[in-house]
C-alpha atoms as a PDB file:
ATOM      1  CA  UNK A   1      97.424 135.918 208.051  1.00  0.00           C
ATOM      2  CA  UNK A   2      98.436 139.076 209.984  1.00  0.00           C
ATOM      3  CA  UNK A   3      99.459 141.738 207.511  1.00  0.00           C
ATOM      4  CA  UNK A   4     100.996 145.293 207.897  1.00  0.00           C
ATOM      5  CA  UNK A   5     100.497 148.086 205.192  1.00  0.00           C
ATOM      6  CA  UNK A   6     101.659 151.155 204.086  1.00  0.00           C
ATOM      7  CA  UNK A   7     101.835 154.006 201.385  1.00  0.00           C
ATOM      8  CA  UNK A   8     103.906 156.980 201.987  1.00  0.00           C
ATOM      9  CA  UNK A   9     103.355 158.328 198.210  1.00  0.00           C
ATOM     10  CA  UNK A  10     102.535 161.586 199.397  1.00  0.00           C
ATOM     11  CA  UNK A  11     101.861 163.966 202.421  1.00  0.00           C
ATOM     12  CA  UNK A  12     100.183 161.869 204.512  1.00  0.00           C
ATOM     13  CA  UNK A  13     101.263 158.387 205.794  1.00  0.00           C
ATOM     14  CA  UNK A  14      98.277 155.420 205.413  1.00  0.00           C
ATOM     15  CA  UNK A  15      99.180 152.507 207.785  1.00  0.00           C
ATOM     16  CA  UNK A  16      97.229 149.264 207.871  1.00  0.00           C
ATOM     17  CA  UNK A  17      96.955 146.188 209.727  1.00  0.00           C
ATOM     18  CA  UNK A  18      95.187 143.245 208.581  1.00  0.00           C
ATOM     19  CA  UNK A  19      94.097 140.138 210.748  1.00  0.00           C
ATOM     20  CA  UNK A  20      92.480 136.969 208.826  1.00  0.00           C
ATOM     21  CA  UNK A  21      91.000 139.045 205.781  1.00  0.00           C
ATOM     22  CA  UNK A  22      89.387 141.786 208.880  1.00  0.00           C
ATOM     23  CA  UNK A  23      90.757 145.218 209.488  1.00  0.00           C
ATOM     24  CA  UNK A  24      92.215 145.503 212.886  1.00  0.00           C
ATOM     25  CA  UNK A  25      93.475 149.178 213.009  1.00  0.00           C
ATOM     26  CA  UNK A  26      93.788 151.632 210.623  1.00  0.00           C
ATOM     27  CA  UNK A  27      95.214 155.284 210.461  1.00  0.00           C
ATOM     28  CA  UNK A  28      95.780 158.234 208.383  1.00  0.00           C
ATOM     29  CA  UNK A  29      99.082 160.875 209.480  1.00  0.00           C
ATOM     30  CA  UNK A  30     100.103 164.111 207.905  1.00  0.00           C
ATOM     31  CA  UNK A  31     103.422 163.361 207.948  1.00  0.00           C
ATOM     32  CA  UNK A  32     105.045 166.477 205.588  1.00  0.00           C
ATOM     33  CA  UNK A  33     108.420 166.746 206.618  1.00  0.00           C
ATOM     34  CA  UNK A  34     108.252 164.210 209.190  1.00  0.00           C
ATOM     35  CA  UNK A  35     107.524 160.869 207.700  1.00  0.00           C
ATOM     36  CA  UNK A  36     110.924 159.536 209.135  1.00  0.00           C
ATOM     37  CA  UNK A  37     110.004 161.014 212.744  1.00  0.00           C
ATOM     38  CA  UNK A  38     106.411 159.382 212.858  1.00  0.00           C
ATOM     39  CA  UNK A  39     105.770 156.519 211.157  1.00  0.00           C
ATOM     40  CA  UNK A  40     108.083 154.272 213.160  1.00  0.00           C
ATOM     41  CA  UNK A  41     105.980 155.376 216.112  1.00  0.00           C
ATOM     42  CA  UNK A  42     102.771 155.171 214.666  1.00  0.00           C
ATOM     43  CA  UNK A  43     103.103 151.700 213.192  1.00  0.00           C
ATOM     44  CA  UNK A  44     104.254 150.620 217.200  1.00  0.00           C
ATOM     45  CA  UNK A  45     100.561 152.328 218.205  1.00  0.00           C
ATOM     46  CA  UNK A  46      98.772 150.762 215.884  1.00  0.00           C
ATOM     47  CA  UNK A  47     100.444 146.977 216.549  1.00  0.00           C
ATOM     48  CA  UNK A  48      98.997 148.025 220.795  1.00  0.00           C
ATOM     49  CA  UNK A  49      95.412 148.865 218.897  1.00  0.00           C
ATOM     50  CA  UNK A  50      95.350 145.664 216.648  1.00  0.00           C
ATOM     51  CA  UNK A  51      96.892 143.597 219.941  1.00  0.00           C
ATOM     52  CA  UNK A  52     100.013 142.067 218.213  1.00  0.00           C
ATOM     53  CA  UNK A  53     103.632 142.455 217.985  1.00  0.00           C
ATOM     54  CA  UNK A  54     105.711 143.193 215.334  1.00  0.00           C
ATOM     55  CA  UNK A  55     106.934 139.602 215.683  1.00  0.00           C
ATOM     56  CA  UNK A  56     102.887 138.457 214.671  1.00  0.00           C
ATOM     57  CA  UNK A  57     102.918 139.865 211.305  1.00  0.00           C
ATOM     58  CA  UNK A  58     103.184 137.697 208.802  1.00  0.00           C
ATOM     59  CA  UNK A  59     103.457 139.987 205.765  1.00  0.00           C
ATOM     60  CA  UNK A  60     104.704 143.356 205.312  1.00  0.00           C
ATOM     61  CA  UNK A  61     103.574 145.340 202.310  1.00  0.00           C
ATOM     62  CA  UNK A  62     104.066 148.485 200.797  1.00  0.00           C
ATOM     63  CA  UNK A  63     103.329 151.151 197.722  1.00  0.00           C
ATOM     64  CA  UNK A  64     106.403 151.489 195.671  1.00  0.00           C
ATOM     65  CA  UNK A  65     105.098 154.255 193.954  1.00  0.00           C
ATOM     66  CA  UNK A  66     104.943 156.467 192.039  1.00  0.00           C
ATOM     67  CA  UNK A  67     104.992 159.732 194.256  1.00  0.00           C
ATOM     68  CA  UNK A  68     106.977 161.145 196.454  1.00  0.00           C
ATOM     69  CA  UNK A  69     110.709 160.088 196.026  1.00  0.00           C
ATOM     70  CA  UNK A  70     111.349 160.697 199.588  1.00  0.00           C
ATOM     71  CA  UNK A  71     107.930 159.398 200.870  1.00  0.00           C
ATOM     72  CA  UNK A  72     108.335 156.281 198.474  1.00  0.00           C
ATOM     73  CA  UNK A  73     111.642 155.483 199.357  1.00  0.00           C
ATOM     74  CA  UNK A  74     111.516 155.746 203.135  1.00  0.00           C
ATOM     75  CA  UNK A  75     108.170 153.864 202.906  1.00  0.00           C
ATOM     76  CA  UNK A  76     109.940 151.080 201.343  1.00  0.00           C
ATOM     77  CA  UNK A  77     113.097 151.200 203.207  1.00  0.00           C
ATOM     78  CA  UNK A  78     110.714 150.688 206.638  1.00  0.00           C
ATOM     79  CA  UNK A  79     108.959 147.632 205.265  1.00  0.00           C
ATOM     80  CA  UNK A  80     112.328 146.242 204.049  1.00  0.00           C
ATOM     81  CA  UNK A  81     113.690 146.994 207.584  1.00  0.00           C
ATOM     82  CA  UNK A  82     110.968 145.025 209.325  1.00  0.00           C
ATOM     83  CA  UNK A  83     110.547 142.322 207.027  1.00  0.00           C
ATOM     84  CA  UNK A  84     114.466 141.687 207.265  1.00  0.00           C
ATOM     85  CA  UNK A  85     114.720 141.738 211.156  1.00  0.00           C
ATOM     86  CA  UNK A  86     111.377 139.297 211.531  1.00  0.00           C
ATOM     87  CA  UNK A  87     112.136 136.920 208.790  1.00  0.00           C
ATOM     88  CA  UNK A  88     109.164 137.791 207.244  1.00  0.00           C
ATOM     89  CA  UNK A  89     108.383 138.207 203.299  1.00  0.00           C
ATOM     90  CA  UNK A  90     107.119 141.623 201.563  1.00  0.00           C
ATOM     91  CA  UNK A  91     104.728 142.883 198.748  1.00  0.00           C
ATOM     92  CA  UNK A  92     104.694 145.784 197.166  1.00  0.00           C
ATOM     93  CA  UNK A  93     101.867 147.066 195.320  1.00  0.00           C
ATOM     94  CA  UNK A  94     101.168 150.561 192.472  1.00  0.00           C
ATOM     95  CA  UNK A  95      99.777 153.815 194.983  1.00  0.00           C
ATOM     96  CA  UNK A  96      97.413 154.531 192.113  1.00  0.00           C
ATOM     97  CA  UNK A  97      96.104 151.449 192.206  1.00  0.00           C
ATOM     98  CA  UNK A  98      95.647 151.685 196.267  1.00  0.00           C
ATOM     99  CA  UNK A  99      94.142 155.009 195.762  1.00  0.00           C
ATOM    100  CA  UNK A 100      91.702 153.999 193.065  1.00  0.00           C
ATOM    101  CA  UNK A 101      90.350 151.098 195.111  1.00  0.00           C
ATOM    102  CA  UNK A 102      88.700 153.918 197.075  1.00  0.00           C
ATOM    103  CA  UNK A 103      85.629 153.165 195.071  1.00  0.00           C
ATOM    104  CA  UNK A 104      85.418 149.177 194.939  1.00  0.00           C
ATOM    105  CA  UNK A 105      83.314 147.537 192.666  1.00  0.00           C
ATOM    106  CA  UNK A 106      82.600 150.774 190.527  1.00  0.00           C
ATOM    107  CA  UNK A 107      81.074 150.749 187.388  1.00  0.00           C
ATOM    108  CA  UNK A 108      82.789 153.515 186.487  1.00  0.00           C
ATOM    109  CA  UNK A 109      86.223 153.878 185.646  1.00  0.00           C
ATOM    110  CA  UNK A 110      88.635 155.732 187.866  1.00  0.00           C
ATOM    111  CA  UNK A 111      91.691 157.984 187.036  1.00  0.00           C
ATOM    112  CA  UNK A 112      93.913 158.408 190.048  1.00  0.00           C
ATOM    113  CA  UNK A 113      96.066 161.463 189.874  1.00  0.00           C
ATOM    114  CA  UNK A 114      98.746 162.325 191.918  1.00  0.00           C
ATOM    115  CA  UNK A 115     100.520 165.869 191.763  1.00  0.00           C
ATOM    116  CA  UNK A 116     104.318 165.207 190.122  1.00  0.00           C
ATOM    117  CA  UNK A 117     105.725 168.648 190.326  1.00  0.00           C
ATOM    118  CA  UNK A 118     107.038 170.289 187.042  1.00  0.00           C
ATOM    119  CA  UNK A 119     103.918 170.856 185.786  1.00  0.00           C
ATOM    120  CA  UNK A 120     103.223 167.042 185.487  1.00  0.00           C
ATOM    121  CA  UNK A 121     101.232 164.223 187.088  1.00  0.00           C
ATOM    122  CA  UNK A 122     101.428 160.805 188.192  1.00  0.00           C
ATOM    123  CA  UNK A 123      98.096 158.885 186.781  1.00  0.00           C
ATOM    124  CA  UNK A 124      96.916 156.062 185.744  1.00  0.00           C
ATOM    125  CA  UNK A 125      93.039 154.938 184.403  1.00  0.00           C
ATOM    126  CA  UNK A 126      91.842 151.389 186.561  1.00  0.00           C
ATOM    127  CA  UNK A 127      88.700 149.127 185.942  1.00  0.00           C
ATOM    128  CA  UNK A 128      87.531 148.930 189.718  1.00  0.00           C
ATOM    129  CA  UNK A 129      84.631 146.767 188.825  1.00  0.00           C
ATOM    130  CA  UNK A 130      86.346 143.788 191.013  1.00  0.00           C
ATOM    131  CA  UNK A 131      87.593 143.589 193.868  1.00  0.00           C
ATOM    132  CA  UNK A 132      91.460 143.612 192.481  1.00  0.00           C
ATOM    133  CA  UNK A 133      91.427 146.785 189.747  1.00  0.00           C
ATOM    134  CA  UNK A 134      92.325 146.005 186.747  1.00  0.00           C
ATOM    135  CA  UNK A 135      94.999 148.506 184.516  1.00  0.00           C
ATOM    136  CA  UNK A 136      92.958 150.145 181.681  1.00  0.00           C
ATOM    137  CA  UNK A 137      96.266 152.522 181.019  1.00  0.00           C
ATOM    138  CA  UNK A 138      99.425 151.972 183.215  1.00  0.00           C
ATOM    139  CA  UNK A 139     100.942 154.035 185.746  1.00  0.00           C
ATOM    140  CA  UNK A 140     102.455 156.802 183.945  1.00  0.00           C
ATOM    141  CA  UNK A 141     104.157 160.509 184.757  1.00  0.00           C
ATOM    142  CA  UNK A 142     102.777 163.083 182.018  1.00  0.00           C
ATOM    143  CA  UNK A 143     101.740 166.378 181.482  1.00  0.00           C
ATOM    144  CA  UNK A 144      97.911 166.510 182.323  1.00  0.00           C
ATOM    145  CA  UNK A 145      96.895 167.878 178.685  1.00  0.00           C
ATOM    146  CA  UNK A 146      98.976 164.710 177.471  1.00  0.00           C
ATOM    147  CA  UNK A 147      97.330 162.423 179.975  1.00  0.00           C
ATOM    148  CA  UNK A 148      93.657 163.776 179.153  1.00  0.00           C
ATOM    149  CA  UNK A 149      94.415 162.734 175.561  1.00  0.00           C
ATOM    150  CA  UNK A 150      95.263 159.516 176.171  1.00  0.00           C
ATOM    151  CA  UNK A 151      91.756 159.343 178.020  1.00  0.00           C
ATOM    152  CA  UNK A 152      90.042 160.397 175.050  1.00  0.00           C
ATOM    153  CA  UNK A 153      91.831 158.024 173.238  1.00  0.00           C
ATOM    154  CA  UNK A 154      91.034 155.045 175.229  1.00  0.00           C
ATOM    155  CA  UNK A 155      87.253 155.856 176.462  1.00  0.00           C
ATOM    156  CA  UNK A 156      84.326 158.235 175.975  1.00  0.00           C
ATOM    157  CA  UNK A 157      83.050 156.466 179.014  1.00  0.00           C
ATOM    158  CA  UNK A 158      82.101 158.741 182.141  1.00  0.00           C
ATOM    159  CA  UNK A 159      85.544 159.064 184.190  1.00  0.00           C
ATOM    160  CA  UNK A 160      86.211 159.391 188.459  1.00  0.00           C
ATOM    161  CA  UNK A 161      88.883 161.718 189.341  1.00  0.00           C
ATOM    162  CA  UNK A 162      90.738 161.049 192.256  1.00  0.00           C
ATOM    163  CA  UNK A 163      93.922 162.332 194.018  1.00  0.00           C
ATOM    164  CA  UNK A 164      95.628 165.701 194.878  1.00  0.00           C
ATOM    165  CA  UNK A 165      96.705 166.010 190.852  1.00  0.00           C
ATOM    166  CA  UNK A 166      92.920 165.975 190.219  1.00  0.00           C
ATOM    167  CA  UNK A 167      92.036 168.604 192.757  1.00  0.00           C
ATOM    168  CA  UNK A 168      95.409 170.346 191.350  1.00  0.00           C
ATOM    169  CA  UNK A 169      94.010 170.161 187.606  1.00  0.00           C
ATOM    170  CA  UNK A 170      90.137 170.326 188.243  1.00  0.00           C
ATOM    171  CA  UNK A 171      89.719 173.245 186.330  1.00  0.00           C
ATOM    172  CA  UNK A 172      91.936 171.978 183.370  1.00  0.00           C
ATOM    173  CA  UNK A 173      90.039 168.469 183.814  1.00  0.00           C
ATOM    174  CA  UNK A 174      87.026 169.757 183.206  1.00  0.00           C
ATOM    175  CA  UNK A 175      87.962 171.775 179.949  1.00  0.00           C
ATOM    176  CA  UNK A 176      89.338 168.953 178.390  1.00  0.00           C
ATOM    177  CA  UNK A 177      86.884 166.449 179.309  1.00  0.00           C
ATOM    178  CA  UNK A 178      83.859 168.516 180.331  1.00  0.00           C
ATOM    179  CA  UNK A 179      80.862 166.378 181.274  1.00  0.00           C
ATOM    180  CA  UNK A 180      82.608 163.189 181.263  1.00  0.00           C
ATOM    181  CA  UNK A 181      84.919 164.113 183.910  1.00  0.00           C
ATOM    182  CA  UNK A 182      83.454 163.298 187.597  1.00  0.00           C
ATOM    183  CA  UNK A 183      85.205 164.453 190.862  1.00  0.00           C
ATOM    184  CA  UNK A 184      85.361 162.440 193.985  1.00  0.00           C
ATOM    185  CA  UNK A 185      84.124 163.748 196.943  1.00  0.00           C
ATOM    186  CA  UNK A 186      87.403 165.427 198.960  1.00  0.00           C
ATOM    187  CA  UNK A 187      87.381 161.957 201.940  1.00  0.00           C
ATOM    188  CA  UNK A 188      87.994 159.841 198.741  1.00  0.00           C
ATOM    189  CA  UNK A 189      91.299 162.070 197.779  1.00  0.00           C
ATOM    190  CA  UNK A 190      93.072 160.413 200.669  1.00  0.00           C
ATOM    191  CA  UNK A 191      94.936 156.895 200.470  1.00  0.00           C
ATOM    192  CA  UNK A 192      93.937 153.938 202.374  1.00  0.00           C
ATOM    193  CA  UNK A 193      96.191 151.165 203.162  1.00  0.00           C
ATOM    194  CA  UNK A 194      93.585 149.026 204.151  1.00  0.00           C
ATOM    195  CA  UNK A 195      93.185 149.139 200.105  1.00  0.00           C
ATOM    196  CA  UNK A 196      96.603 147.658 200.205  1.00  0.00           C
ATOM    197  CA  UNK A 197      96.056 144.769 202.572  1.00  0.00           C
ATOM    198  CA  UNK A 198      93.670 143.483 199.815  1.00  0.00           C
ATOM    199  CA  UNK A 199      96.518 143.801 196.970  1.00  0.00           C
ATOM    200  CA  UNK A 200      98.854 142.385 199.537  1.00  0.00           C
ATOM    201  CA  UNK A 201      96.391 139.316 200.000  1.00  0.00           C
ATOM    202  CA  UNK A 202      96.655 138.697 196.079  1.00  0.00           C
ATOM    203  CA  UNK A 203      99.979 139.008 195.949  1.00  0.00           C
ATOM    204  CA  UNK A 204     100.359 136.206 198.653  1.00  0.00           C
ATOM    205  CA  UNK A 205      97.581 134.205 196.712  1.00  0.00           C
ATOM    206  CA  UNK A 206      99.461 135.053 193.072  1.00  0.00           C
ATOM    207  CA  UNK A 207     102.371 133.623 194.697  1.00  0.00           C
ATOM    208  CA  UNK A 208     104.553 137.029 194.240  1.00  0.00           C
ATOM    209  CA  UNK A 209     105.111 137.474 197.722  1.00  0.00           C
ATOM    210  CA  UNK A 210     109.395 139.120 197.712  1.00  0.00           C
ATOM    211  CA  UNK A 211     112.223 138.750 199.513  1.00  0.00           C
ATOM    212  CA  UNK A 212     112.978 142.405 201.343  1.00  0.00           C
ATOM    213  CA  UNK A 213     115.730 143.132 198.729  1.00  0.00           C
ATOM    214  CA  UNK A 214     113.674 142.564 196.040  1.00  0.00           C
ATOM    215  CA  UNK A 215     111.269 145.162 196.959  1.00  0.00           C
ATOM    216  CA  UNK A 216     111.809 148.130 195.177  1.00  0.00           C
ATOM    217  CA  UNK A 217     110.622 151.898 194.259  1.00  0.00           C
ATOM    218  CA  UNK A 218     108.827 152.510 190.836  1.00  0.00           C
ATOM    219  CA  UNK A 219     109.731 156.432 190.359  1.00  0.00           C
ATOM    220  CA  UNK A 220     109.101 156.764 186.625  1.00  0.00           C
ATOM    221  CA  UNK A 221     110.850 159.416 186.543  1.00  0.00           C
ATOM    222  CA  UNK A 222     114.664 160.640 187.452  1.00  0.00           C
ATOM    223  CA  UNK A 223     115.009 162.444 191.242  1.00  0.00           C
ATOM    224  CA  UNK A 224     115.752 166.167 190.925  1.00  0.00           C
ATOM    225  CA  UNK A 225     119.766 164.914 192.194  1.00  0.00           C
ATOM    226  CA  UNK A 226     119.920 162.193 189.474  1.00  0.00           C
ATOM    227  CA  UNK A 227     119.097 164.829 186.643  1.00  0.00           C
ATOM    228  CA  UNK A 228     121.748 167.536 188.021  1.00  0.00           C
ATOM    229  CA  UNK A 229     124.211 164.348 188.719  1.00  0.00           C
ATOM    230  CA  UNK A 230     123.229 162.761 185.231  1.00  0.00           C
ATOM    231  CA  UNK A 231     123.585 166.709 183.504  1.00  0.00           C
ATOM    232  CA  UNK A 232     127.032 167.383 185.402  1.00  0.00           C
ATOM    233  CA  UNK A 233     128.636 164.200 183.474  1.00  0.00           C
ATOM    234  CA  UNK A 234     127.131 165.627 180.234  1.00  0.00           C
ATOM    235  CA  UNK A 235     128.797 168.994 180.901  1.00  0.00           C
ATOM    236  CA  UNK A 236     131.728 169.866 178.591  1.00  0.00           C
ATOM    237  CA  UNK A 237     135.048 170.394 180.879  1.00  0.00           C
ATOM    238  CA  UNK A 238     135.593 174.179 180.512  1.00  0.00           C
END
């Protein structure tokens, strides 16, 4: 099965393309500002690298969040895009769980952290002991303090910090959690979509494979224009 993956959650653009369980090219773009510019482009480049077509892939998957609401949402409007003019179906798979996968078959477990803005995060806590993580607390969009406490809650266990929330809240981390909190090594902060091509392959096997409308963004949490829209309806007519 020929698979093509993505994550556009935050800054940078992961793109992955998958060939009978074997990564066949790979890349990692800074695309701030310019996701809808360059990763049209660099999906074509890396289809030359991997030696196929657009018309060879058999499966198009992407992160539906959380991050980004532009990144997410152009991300998923891409996939949709392709999937619709090929025929082809679509999966669509958590970021945090793409970015926690970054340390496979850990026996530690492994709190990605995203950076949400407002003075909140996007973060979840995985069990990355297998090869498919496994949700010790769901994908949520908190204040770090609040999140930190529902770590404490849940584990005393020895914790991997991962993401550009956790470089964001290192010092914060550490206060709250001091010696159980471990930092990942800056390469592992990035995403990788060939993380994705795995969830993508249990998707297929799972039998959850979509049909392009019925892939979707998970934001958690209203867009900056839905609060102002949803707050001008509230408004009293002066």
């Amino acid at each position: 099965m020929n698979i093509l993956a993505i994550d556009t959650s935050t800054s940078y653009a992961s793109i992955a393309i998958g060939v009978d369980e074997q990564i066949a090219a790979e890349s990692l773009v800074n695309t701030d500002r310019t996701l809808s510019a360059r990763l049209i482009p660099e999906i074509e480049r890396l289809l030359i690298t991997a030696g196929l077509t657009i018309a060879d892939i058999d499966l198009f998957a992407s992160s539906i969040g959380p991050g980004s609401f532009t990144g997410v949402r152009g991300g998923v409007a891409t996939i949709q895009g392709l999937a619709l003019a090929t025929g082809k179906p679509c999966a669509g798979y958590s970021s945090l769980a793409m970015l926690a996968m970054n340390f496979p078959l850990s026996s530690t477990l492994v709190c990605p952290m995203l950076d949400a803005r407002k003075s909140e995060v996007y973060a979840a806590l995985y069990d990355c002991s297998t090869p498919v993580p496994s949700s010790c607390i769901n994908d949520c969009v908190l204040s770090p303090a609040a999140f930190l406490d529902r770590i404490t809650a849940t584990t005393g266990q020895p914790i991997i910090f991962v993401g550009d929330g956790a470089r964001r809240y290192h010092d914060q981390i550490t206060e709250q959690l001091d010696s159980q909190a471990v930092f990942a090594p800056f390469p592992c902060h990035s995403p990788h979509s060939a993380n994705g091509i795995i969830l993508a392959l249990n998707a297929s096997r799972l039998g959850e494979l979509l049909e392009p409308s019925q892939l979707l963004p998970i934001y958690l949490r209203a867009s900056d224009a839905e609060l102002m829209k949803n707050k001008t309806a509230t408004s009293p007519i002066p």
